[in-house]
PDB file of N, CA and C in Angstrom:
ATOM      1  N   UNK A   1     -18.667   3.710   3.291  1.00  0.00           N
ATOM      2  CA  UNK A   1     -18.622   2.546   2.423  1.00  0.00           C
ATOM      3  C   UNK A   1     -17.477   1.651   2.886  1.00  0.00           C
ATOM      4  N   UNK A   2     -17.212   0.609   3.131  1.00  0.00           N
ATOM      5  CA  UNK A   2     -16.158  -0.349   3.329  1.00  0.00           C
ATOM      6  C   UNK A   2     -16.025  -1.155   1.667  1.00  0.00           C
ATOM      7  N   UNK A   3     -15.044  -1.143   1.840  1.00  0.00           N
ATOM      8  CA  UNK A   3     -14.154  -2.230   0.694  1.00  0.00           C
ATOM      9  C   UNK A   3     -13.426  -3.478   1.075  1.00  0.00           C
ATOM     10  N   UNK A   4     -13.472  -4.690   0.808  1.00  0.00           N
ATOM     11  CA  UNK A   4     -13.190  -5.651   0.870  1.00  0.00           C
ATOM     12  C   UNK A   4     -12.143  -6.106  -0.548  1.00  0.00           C
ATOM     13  N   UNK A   5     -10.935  -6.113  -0.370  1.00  0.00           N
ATOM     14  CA  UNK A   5     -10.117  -6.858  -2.021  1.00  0.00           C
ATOM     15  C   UNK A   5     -10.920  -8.080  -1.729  1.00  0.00           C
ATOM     16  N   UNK A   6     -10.768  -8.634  -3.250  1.00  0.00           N
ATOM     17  CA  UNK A   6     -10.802 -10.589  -3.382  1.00  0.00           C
ATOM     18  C   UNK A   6      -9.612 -10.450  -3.954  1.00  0.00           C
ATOM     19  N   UNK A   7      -9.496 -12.172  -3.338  1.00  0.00           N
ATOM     20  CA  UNK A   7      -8.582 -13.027  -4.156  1.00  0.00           C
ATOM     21  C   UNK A   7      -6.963 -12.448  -3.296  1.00  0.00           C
ATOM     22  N   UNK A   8      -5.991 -12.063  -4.123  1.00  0.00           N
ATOM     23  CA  UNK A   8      -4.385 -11.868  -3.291  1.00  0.00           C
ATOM     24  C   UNK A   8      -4.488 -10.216  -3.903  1.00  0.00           C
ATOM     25  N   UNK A   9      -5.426  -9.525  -3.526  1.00  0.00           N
ATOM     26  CA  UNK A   9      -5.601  -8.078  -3.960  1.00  0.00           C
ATOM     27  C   UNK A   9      -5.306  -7.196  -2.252  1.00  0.00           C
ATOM     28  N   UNK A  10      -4.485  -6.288  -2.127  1.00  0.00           N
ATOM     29  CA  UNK A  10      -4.586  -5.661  -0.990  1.00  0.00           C
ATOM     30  C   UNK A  10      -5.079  -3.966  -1.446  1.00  0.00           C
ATOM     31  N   UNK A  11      -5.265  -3.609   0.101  1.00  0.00           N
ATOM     32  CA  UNK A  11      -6.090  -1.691  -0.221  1.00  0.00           C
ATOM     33  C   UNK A  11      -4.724  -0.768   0.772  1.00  0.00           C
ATOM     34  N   UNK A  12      -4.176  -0.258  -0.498  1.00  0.00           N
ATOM     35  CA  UNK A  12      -3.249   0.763   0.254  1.00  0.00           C
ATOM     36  C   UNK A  12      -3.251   1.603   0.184  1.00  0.00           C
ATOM     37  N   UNK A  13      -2.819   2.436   1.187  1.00  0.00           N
ATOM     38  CA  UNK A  13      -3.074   4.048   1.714  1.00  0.00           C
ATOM     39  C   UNK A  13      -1.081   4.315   1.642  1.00  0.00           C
ATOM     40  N   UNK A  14      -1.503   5.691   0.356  1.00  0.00           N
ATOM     41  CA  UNK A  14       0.052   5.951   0.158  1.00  0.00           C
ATOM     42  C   UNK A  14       0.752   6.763   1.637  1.00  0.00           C
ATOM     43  N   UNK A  15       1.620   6.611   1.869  1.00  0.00           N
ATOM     44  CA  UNK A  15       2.290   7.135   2.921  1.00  0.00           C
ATOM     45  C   UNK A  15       3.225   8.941   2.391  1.00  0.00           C
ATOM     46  N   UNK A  16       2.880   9.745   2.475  1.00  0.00           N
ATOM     47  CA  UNK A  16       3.237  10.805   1.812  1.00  0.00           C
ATOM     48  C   UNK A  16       4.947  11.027   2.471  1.00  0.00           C
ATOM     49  N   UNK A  17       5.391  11.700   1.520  1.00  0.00           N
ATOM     50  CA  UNK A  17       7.186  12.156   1.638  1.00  0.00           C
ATOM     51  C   UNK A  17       7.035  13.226   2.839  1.00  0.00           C
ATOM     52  N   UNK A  18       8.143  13.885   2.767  1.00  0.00           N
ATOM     53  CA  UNK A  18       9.105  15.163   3.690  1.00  0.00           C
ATOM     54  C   UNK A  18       8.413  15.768   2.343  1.00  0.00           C
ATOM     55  N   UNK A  19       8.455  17.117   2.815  1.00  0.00           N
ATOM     56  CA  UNK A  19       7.970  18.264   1.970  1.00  0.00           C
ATOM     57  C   UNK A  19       9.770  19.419   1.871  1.00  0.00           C
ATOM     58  N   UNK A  20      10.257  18.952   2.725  1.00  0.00           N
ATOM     59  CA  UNK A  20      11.866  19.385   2.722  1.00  0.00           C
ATOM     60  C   UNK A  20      12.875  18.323   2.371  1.00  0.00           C
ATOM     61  N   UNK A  21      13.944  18.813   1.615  1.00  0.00           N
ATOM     62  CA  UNK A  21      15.002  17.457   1.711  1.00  0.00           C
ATOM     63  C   UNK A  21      15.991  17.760   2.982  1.00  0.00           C
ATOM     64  N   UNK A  22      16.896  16.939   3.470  1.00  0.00           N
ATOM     65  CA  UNK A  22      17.818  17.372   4.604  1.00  0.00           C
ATOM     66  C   UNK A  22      18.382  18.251   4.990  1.00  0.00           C
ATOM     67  N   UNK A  23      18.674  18.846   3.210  1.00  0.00           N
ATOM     68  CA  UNK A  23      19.187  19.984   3.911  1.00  0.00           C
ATOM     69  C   UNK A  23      18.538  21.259   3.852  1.00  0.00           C
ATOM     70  N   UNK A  24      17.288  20.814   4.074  1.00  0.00           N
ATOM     71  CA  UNK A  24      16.342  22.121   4.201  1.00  0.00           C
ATOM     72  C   UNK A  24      15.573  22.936   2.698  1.00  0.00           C
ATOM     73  N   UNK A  25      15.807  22.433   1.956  1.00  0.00           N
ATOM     74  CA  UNK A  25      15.164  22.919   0.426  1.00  0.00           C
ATOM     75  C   UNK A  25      13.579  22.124   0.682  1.00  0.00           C
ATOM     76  N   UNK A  26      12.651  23.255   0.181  1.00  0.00           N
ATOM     77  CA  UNK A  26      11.339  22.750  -0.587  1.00  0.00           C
ATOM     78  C   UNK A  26      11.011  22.618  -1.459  1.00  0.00           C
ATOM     79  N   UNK A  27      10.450  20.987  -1.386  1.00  0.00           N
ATOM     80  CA  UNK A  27      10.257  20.535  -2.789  1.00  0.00           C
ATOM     81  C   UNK A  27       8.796  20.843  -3.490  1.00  0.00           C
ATOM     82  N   UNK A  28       8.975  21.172  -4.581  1.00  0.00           N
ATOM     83  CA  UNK A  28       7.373  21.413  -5.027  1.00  0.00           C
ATOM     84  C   UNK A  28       6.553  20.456  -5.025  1.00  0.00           C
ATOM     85  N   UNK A  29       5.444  20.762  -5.453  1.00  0.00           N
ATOM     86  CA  UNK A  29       4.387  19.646  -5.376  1.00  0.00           C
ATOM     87  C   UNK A  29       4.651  18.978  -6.962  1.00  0.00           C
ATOM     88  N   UNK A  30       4.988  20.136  -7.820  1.00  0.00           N
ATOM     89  CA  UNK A  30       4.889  19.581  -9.307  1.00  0.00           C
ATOM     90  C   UNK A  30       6.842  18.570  -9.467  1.00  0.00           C
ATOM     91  N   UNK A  31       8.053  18.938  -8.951  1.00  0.00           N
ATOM     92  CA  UNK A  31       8.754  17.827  -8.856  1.00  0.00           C
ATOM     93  C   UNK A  31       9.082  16.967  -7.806  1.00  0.00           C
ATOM     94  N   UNK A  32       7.571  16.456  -6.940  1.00  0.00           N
ATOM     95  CA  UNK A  32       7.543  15.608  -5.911  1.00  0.00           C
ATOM     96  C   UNK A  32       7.168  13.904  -7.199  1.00  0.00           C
ATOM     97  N   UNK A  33       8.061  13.026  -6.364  1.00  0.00           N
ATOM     98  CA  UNK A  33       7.719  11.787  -6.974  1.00  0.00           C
ATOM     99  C   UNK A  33       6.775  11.194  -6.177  1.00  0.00           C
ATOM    100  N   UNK A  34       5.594  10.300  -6.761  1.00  0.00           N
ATOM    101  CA  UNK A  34       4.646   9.524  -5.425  1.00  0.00           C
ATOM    102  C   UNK A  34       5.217   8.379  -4.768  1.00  0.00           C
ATOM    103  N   UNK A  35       4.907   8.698  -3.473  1.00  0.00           N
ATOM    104  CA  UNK A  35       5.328   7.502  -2.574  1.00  0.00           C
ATOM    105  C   UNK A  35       5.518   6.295  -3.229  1.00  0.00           C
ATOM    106  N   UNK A  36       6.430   5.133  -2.494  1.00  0.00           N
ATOM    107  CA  UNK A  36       6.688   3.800  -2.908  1.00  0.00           C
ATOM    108  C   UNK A  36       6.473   3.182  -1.733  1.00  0.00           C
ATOM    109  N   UNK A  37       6.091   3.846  -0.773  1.00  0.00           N
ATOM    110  CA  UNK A  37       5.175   3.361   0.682  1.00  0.00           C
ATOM    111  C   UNK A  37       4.457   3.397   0.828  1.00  0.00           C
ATOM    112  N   UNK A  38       3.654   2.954   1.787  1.00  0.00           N
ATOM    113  CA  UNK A  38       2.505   2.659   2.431  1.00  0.00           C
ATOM    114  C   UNK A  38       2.018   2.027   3.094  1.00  0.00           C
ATOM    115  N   UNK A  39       0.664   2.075   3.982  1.00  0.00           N
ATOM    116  CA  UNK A  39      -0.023   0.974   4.511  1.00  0.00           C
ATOM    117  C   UNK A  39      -0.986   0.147   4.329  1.00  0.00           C
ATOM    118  N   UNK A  40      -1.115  -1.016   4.670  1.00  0.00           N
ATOM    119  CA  UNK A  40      -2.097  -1.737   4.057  1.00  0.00           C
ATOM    120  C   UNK A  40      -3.402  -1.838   4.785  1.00  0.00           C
ATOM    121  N   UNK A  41      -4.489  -1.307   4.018  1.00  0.00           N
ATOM    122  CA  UNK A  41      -6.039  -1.323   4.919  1.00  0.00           C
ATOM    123  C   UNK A  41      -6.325  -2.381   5.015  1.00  0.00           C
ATOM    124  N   UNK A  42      -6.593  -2.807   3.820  1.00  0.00           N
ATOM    125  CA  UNK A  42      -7.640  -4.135   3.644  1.00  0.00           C
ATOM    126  C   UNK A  42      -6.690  -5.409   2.851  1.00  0.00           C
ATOM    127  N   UNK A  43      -7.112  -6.594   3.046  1.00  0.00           N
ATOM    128  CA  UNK A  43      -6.374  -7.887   2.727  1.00  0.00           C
ATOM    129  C   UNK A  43      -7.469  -8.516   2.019  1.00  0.00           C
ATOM    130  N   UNK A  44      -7.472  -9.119   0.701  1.00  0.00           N
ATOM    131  CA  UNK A  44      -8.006 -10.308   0.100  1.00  0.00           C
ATOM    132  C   UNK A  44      -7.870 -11.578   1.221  1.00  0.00           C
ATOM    133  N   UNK A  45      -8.623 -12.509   0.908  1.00  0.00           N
ATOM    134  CA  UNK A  45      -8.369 -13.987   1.392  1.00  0.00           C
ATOM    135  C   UNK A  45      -7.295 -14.525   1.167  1.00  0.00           C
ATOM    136  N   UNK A  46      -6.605 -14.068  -0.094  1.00  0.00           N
ATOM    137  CA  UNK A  46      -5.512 -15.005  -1.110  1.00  0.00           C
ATOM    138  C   UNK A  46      -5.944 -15.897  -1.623  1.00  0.00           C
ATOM    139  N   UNK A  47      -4.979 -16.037  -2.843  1.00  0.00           N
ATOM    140  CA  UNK A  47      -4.786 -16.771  -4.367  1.00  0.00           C
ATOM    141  C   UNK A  47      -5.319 -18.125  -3.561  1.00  0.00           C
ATOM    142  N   UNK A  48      -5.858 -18.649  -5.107  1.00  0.00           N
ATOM    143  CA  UNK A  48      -6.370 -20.299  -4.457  1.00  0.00           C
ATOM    144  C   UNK A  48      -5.045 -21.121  -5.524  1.00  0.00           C
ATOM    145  N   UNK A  49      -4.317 -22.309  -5.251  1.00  0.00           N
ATOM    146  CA  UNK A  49      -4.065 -23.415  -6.441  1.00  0.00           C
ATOM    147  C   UNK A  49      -5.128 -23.488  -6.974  1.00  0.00           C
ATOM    148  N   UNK A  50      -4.311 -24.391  -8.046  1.00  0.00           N
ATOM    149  CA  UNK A  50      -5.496 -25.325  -8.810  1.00  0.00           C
ATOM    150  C   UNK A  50      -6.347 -26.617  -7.898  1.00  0.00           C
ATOM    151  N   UNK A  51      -5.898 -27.075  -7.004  1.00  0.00           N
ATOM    152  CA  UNK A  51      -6.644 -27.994  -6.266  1.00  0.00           C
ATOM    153  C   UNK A  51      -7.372 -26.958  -5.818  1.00  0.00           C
ATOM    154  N   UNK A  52      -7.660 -25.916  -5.621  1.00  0.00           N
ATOM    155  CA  UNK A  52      -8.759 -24.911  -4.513  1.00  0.00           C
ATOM    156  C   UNK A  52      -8.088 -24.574  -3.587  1.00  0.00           C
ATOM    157  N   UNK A  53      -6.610 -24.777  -3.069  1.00  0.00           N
ATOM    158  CA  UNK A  53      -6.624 -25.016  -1.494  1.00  0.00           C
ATOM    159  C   UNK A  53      -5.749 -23.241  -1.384  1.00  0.00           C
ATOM    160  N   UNK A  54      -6.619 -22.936  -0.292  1.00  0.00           N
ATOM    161  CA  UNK A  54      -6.039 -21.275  -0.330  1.00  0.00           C
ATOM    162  C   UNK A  54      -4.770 -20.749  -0.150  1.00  0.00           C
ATOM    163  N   UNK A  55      -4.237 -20.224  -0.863  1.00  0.00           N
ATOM    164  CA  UNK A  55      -3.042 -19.305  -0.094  1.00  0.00           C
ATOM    165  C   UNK A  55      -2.825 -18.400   0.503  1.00  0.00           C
ATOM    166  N   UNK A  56      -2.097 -18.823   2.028  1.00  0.00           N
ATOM    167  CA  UNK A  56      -3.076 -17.294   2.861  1.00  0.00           C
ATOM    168  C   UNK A  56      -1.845 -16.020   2.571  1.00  0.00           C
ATOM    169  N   UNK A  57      -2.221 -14.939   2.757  1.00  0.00           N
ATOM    170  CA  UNK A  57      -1.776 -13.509   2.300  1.00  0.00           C
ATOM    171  C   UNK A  57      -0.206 -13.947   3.277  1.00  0.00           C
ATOM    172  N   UNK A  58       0.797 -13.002   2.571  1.00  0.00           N
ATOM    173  CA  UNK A  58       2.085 -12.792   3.496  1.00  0.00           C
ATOM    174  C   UNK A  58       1.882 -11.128   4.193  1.00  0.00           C
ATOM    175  N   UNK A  59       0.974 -10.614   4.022  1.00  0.00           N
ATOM    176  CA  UNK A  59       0.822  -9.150   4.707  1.00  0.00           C
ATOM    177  C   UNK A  59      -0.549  -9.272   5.405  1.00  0.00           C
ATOM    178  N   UNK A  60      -0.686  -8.244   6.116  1.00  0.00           N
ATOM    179  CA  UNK A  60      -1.907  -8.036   6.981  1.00  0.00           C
ATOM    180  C   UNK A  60      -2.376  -6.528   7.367  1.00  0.00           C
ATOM    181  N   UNK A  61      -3.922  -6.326   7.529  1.00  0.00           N
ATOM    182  CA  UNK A  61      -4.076  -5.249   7.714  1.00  0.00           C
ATOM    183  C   UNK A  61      -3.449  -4.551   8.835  1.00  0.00           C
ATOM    184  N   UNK A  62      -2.730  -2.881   8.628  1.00  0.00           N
ATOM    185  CA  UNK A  62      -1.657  -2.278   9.059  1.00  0.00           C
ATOM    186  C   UNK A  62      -0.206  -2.441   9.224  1.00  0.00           C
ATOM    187  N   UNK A  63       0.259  -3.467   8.207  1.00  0.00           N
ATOM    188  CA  UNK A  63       1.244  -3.608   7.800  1.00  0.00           C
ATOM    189  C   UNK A  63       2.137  -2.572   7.200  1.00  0.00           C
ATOM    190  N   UNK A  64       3.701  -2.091   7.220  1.00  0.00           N
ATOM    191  CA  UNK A  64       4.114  -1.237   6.540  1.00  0.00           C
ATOM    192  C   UNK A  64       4.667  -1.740   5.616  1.00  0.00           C
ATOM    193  N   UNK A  65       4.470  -1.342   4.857  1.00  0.00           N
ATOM    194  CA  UNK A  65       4.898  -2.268   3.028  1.00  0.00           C
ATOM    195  C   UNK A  65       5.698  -0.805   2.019  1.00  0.00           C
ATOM    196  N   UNK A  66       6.776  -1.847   1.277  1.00  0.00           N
ATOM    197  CA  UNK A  66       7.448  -0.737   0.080  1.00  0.00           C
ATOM    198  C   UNK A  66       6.606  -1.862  -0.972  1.00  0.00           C
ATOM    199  N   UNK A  67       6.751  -0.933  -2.006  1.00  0.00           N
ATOM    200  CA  UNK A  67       5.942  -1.215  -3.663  1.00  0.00           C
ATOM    201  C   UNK A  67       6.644  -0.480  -4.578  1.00  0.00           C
ATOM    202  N   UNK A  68       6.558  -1.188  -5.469  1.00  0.00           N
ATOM    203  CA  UNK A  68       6.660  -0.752  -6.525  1.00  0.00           C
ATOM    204  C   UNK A  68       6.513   0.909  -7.382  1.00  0.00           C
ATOM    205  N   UNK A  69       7.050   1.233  -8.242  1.00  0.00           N
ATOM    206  CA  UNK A  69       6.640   2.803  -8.780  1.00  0.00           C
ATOM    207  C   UNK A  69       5.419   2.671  -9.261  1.00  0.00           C
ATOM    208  N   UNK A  70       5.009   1.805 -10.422  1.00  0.00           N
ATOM    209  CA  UNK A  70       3.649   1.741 -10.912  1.00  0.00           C
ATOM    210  C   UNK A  70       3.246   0.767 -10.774  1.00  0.00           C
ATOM    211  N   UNK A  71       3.126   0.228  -9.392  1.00  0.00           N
ATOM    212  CA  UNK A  71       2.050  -0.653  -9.232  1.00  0.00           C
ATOM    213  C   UNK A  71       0.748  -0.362  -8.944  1.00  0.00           C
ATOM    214  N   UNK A  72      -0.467  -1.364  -8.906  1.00  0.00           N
ATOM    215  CA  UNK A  72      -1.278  -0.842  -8.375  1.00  0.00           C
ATOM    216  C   UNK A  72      -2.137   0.224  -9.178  1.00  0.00           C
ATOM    217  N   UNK A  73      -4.106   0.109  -9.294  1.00  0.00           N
ATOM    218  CA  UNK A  73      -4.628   1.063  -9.470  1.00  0.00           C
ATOM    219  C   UNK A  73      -5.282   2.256  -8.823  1.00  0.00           C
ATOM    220  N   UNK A  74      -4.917   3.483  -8.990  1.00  0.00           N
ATOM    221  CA  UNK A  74      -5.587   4.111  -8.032  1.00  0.00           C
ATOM    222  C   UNK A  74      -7.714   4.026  -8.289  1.00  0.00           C
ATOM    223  N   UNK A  75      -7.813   4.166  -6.943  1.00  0.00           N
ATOM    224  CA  UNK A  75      -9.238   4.327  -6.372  1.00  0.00           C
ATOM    225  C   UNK A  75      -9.687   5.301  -5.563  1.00  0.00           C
ATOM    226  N   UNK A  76     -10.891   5.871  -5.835  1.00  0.00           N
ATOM    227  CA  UNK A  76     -10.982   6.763  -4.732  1.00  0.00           C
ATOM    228  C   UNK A  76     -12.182   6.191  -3.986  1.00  0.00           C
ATOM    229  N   UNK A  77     -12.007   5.797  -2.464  1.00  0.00           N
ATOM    230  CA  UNK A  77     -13.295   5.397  -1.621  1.00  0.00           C
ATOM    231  C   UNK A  77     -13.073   6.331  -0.728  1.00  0.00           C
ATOM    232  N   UNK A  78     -14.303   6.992  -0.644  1.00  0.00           N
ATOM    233  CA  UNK A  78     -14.894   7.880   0.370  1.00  0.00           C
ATOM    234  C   UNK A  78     -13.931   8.932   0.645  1.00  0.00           C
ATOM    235  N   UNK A  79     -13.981   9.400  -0.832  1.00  0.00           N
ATOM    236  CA  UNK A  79     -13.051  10.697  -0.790  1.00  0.00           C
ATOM    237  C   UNK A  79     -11.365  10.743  -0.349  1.00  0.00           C
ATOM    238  N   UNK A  80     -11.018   9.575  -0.166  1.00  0.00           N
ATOM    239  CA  UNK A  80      -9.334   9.062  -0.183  1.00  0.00           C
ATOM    240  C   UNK A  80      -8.853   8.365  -1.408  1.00  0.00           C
ATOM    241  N   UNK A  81      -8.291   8.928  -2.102  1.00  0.00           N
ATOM    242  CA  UNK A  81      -6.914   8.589  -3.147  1.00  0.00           C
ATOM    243  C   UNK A  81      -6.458   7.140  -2.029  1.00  0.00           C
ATOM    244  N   UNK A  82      -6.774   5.975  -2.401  1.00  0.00           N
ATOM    245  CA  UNK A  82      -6.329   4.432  -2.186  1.00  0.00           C
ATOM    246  C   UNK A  82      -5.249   3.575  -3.469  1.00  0.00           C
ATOM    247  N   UNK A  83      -4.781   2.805  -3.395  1.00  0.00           N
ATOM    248  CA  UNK A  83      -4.257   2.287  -4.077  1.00  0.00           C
ATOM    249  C   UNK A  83      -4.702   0.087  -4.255  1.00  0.00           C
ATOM    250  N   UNK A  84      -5.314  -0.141  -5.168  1.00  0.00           N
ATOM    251  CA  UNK A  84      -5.373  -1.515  -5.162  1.00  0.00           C
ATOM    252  C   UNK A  84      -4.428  -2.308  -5.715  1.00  0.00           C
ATOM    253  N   UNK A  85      -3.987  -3.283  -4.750  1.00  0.00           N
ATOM    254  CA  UNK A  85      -2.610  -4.045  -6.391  1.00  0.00           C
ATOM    255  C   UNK A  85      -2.530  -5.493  -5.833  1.00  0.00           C
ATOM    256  N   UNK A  86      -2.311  -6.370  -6.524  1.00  0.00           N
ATOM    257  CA  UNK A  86      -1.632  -7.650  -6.119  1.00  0.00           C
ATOM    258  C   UNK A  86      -0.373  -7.805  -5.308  1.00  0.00           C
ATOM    259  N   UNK A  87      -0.706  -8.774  -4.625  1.00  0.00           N
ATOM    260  CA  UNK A  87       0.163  -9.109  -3.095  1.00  0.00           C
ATOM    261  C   UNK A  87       1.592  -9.235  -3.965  1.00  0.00           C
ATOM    262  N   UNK A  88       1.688  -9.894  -5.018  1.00  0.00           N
ATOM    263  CA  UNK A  88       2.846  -9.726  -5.460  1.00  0.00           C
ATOM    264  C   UNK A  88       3.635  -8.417  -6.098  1.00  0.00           C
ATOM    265  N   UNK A  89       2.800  -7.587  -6.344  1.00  0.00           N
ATOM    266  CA  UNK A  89       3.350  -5.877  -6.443  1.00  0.00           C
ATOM    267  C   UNK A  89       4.184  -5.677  -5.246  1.00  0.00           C
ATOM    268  N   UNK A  90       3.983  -5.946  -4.156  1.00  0.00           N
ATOM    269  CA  UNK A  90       4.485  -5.509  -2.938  1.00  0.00           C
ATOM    270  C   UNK A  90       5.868  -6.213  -3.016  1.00  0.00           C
ATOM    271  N   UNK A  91       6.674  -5.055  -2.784  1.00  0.00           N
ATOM    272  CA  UNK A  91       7.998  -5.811  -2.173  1.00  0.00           C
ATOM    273  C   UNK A  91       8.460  -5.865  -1.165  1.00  0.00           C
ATOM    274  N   UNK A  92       7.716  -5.596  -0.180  1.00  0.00           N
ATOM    275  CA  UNK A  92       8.162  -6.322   1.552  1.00  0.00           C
ATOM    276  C   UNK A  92       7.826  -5.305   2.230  1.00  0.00           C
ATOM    277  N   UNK A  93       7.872  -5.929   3.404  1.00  0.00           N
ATOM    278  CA  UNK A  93       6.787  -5.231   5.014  1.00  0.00           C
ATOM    279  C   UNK A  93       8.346  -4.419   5.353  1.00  0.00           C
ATOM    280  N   UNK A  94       7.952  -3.251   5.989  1.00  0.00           N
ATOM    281  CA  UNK A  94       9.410  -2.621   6.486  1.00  0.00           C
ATOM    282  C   UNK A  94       8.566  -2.407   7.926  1.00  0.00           C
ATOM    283  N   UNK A  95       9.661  -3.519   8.823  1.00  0.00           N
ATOM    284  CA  UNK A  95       9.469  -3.715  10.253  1.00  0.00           C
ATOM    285  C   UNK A  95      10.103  -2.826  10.885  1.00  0.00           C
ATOM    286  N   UNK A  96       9.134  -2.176  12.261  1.00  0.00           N
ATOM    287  CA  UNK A  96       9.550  -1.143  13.474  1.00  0.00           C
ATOM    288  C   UNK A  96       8.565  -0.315  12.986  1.00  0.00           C
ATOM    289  N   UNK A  97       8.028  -0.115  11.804  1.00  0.00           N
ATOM    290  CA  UNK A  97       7.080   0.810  11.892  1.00  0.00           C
ATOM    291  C   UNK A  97       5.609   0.245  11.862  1.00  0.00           C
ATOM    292  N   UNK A  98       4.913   1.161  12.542  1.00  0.00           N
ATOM    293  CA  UNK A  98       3.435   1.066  12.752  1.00  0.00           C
ATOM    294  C   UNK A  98       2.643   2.262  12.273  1.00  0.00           C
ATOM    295  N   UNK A  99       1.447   1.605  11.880  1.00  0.00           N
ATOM    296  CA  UNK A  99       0.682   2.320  10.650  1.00  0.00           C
ATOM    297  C   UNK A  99       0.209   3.830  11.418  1.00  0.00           C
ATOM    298  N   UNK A 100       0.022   3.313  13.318  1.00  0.00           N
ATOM    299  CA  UNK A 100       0.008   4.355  13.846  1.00  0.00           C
ATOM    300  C   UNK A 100       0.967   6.147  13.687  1.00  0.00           C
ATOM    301  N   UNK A 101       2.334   5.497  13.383  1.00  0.00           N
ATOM    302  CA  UNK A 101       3.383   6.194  13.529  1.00  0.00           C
ATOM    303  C   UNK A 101       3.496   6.966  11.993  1.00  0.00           C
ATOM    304  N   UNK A 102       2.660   6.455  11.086  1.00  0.00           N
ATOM    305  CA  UNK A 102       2.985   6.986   9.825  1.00  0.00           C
ATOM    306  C   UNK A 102       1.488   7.727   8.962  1.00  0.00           C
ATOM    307  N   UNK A 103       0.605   7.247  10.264  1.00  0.00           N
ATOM    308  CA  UNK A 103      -0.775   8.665   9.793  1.00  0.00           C
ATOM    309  C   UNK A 103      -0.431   9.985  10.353  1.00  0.00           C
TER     310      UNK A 103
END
């Protein structure tokens, strides 16, 4: 199935933690917090003004992005836990990484 957001909606794939902290302790699954990272699959067109005239997205597909704690609804497409939220949930691309480097 493919998914397409509308409008300034993006499709993110949570980026999972360390399962150790530094200094070597394991953390459980039950006091793990969910990611505030991720990558971005899919991009809306972006928000229109009121004249119509489009606003194009500030992110792009495979972008590395931080967010918010509860932003965003979860979805499940094709058996992946996704995340949908408005471009403005996102609080910024964290550059040097590639979406490659973080599947």
């Amino acid at each position: 199935m493919t998914f397409k957001p509308l409008h300034d909606r993006v499709l993110v794939r949570r980026i999972e933690s360390d399962e150790k902290t530094k200094g070597g302790l394991i953390i459980p699954d039950s006091a793990k917090e969910k990611p505030a990272e991720g990558v971005v699959v899919a991009c809306g067109e972006g928000a229109r003004k009121d004249s119509g005239e489009l606003i194009a997205m500030a992110v792009s597909d495979g972008d590395h992005i931080l967010f918010g704690k509860w932003s965003g609804t979860e979805v499940t497409i094709d058996g992946e836990e996704l995340l949908i939220m408005k471009e403005s949930d996102i609080l910024g691309i964290i550059e040097g990484k590639s979406a490659a480097a973080a599947a």
